[in-house]
Protein backbone atom coordinates (compact mmCIF):
# COMPACT_ATOMS: atom_id res chain seq x y z
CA UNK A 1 2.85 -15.28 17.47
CA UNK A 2 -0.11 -16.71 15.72
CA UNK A 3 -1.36 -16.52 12.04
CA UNK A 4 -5.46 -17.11 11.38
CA UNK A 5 -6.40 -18.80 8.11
CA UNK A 6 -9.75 -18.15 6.96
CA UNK A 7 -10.06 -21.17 5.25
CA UNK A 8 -13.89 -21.01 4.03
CA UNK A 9 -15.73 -17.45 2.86
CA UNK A 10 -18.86 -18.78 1.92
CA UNK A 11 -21.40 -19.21 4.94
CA UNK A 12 -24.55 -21.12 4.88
CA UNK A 13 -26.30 -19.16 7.93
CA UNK A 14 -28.59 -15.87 7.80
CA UNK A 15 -27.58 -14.62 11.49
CA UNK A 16 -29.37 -11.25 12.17
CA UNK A 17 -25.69 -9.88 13.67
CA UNK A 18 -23.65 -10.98 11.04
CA UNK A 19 -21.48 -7.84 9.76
CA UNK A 20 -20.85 -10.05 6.45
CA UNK A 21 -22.68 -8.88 3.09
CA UNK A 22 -24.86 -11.64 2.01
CA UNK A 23 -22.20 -12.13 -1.38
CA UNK A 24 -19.19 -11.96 0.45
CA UNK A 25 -18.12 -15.31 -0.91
CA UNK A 26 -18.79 -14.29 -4.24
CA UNK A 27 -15.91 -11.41 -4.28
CA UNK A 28 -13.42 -13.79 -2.25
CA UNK A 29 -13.22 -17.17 -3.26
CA UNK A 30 -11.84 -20.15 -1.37
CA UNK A 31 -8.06 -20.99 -2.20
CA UNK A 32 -7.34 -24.84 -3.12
CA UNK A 33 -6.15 -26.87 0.18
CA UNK A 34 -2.56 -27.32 -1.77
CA UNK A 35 -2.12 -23.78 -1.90
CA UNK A 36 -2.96 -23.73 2.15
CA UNK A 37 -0.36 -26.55 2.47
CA UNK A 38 2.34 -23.78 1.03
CA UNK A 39 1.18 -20.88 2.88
CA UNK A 40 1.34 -22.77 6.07
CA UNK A 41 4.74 -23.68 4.96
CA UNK A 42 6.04 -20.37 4.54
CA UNK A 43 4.49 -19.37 7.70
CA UNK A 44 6.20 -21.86 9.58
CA UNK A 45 9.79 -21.62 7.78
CA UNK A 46 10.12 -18.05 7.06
CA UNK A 47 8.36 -16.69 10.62
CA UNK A 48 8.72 -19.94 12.84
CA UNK A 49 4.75 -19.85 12.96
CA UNK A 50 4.01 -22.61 14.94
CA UNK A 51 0.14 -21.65 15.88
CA UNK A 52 -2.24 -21.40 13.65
CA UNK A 53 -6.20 -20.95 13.95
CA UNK A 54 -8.25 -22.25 11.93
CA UNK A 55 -11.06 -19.71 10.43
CA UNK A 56 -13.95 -19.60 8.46
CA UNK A 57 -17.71 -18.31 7.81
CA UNK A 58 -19.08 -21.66 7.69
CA UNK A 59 -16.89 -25.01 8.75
CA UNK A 60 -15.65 -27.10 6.22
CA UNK A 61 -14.07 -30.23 5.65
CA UNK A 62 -10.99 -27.84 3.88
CA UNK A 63 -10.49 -26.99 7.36
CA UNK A 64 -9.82 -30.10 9.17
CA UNK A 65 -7.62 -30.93 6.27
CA UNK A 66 -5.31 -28.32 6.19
CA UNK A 67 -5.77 -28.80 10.62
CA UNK A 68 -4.69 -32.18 9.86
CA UNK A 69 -1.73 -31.37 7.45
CA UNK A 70 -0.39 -28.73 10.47
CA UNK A 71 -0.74 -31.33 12.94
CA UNK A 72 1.25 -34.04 10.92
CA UNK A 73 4.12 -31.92 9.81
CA UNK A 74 5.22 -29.27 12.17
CA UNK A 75 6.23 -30.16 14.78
CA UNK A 76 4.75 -28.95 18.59
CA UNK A 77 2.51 -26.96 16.55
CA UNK A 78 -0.87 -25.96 17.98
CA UNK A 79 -4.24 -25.25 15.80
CA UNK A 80 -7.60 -24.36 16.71
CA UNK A 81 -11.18 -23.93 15.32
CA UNK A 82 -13.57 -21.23 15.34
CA UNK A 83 -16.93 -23.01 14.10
CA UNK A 84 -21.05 -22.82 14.63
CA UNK A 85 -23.32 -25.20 15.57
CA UNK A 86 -25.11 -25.42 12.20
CA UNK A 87 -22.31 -25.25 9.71
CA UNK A 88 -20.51 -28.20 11.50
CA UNK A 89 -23.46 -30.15 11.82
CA UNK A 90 -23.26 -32.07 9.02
CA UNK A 91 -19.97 -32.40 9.32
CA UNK A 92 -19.89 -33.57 12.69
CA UNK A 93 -17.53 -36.73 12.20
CA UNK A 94 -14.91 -35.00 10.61
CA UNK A 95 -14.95 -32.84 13.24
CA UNK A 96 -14.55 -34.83 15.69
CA UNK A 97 -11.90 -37.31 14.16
CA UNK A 98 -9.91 -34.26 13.53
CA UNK A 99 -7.25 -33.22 16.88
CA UNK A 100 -7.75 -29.26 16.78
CA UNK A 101 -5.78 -28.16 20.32
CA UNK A 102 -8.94 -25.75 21.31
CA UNK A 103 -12.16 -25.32 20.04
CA UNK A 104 -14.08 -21.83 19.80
CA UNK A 105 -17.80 -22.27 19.47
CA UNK A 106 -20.60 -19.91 19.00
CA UNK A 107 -24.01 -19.47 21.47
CA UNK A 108 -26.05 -17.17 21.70
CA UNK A 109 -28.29 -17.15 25.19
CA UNK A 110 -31.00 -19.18 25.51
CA UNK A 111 -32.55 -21.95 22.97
CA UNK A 112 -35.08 -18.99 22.31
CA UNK A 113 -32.85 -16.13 21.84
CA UNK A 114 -29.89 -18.29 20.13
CA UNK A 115 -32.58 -19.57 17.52
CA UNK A 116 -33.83 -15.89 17.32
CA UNK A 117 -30.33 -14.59 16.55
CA UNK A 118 -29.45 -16.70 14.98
CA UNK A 119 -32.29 -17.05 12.42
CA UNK A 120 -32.42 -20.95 12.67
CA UNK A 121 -34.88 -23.07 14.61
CA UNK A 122 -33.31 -25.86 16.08
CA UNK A 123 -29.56 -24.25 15.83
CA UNK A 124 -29.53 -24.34 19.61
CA UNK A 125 -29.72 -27.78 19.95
CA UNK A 126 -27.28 -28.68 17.23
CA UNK A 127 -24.93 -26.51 18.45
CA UNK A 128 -25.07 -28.24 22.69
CA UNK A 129 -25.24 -31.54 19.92
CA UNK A 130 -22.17 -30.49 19.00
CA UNK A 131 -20.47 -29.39 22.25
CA UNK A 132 -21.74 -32.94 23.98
CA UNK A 133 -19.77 -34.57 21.02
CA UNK A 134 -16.77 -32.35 21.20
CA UNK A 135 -16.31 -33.68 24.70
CA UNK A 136 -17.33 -37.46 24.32
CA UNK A 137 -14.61 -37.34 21.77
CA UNK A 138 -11.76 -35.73 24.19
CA UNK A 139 -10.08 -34.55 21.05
CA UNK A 140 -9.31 -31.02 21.81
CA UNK A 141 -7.80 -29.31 25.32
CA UNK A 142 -9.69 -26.69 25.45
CA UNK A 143 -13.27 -25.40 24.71
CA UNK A 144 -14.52 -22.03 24.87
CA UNK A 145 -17.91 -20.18 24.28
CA UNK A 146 -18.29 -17.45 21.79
CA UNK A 147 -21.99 -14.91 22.34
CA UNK A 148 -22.34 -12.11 20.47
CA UNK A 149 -24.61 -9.64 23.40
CA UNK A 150 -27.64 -8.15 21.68
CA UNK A 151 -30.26 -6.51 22.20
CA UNK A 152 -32.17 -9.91 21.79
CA UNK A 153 -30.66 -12.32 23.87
CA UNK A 154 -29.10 -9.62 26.50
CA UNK A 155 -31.17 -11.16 28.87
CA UNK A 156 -30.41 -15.08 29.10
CA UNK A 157 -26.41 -14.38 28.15
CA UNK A 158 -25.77 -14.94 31.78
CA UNK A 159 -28.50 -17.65 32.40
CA UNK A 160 -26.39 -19.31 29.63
CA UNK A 161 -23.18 -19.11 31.04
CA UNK A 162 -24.15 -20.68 34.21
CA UNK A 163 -25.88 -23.68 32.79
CA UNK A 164 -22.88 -24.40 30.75
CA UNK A 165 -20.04 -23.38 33.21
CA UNK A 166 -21.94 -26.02 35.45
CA UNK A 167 -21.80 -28.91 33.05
CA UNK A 168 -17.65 -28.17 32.95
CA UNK A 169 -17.55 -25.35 30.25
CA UNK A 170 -15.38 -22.59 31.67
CA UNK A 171 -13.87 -20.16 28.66
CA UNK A 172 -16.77 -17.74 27.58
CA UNK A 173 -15.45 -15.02 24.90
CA UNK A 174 -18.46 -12.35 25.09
CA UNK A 175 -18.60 -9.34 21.92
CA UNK A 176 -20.79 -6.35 22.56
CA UNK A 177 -23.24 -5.71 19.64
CA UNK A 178 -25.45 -2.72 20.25
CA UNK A 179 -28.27 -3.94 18.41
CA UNK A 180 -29.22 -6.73 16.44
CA UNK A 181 -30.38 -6.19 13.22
CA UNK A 182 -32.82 -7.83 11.09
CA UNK A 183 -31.14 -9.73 7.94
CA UNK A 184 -32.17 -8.40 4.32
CA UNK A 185 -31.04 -10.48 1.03
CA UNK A 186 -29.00 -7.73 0.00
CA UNK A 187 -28.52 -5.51 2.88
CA UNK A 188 -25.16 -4.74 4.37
CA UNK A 189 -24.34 -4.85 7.49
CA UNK A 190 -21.80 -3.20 9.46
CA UNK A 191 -21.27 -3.63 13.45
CA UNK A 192 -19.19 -2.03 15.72
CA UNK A 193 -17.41 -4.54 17.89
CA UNK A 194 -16.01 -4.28 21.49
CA UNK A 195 -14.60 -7.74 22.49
CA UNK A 196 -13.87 -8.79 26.20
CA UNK A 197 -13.48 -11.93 27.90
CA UNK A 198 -15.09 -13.44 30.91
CA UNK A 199 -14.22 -16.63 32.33
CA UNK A 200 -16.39 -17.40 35.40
């Protein structure tokens, strides 16, 4: 048994697949670190929770904190991160200082199509920024790729995979979104999911 924390609602990227409203953050605001610290608590003395992932829109340095506060007082506990390219950017250090036991992070295709998608030029090489540094700093056992399949970059997905899976990256978690759709300051957006995995 597991319990995910979504640590952080407020996300700083304008992905065309996101099935987030634009104001999510707005209606569900981040909880104080300290009150994390209790929840985990309970988790882990009431359920015997001893995994724990670590969740959020957009990474923030709340996450490695309450990471770090898992790691340092339960014992053979495990905790991972789900995190982008562009939101942990700029906070690449703590990132990397921080011992998460896996590390999910998102790409979508090709430099072209993961830009496209993901509404951000340059995101594509701050995310393989990213990945390079997860691995120079050998603080994690595991790292896997997350793609969302669209109708833009449903032609350099497996292109993708390759590349990576040659340079030593072998989890790939792959979601099915029908079609991509183009981001609006107020629109909402709702996608129907399928999830599968494929590890080559």
């Amino acid at each position: 048994q597991f319990a995910e924390l979504l640590i952080n609602s407020y996300c700083p990227n304008k992905c065309r697949h996101c099935i987030y409203p634009s104001d999510y953050h707005k209606y569900n605001k981040n909880l104080p670190v300290e009150n994390w610290k209790t929840i985990v608590d309970k988790l882990h003395d009431e359920w015997g929770i001893k995994k724990f992932i670590m969740d959020g829109r957009g990474f923030s340095k709340e996450i490695c904190q309450v990471a770090n506060y898992v790691k340092n007082y339960i014992r053979d506990s495990e905790v991972g991160v789900i995190i982008d390219g562009d939101s942990s950017y700029p906070l690449h250090d703590q990132l990397f200082s921080t011992y998460f036991d896996w590390v999910d992070i998102s790409l979508d295709g090709d430099e072209t199509d993961h830009d496209n998608q993901r509404n951000s030029r340059g995101s594509f090489i701050r995310t393989i920024e990213i990945i390079e540094g997860l691995f120079k700093a050998s603080n994690f056992k595991k790292l896997s790729i997350l793609s969302c399949l669209t109708s833009i970059n449903k032609d350099s997905i497996i292109n993708m995979v390759s590349k990576l899976n040659k340079e030593g990256v072998k989890n790939f978690f792959i979601s099915s979104l029908g079609t991509a759709m183009v981001r609006r300051s107020e629109e909402r957006r709702v996608g129907k999911e399928c999830r599968s995995r494929w590890s080559p």
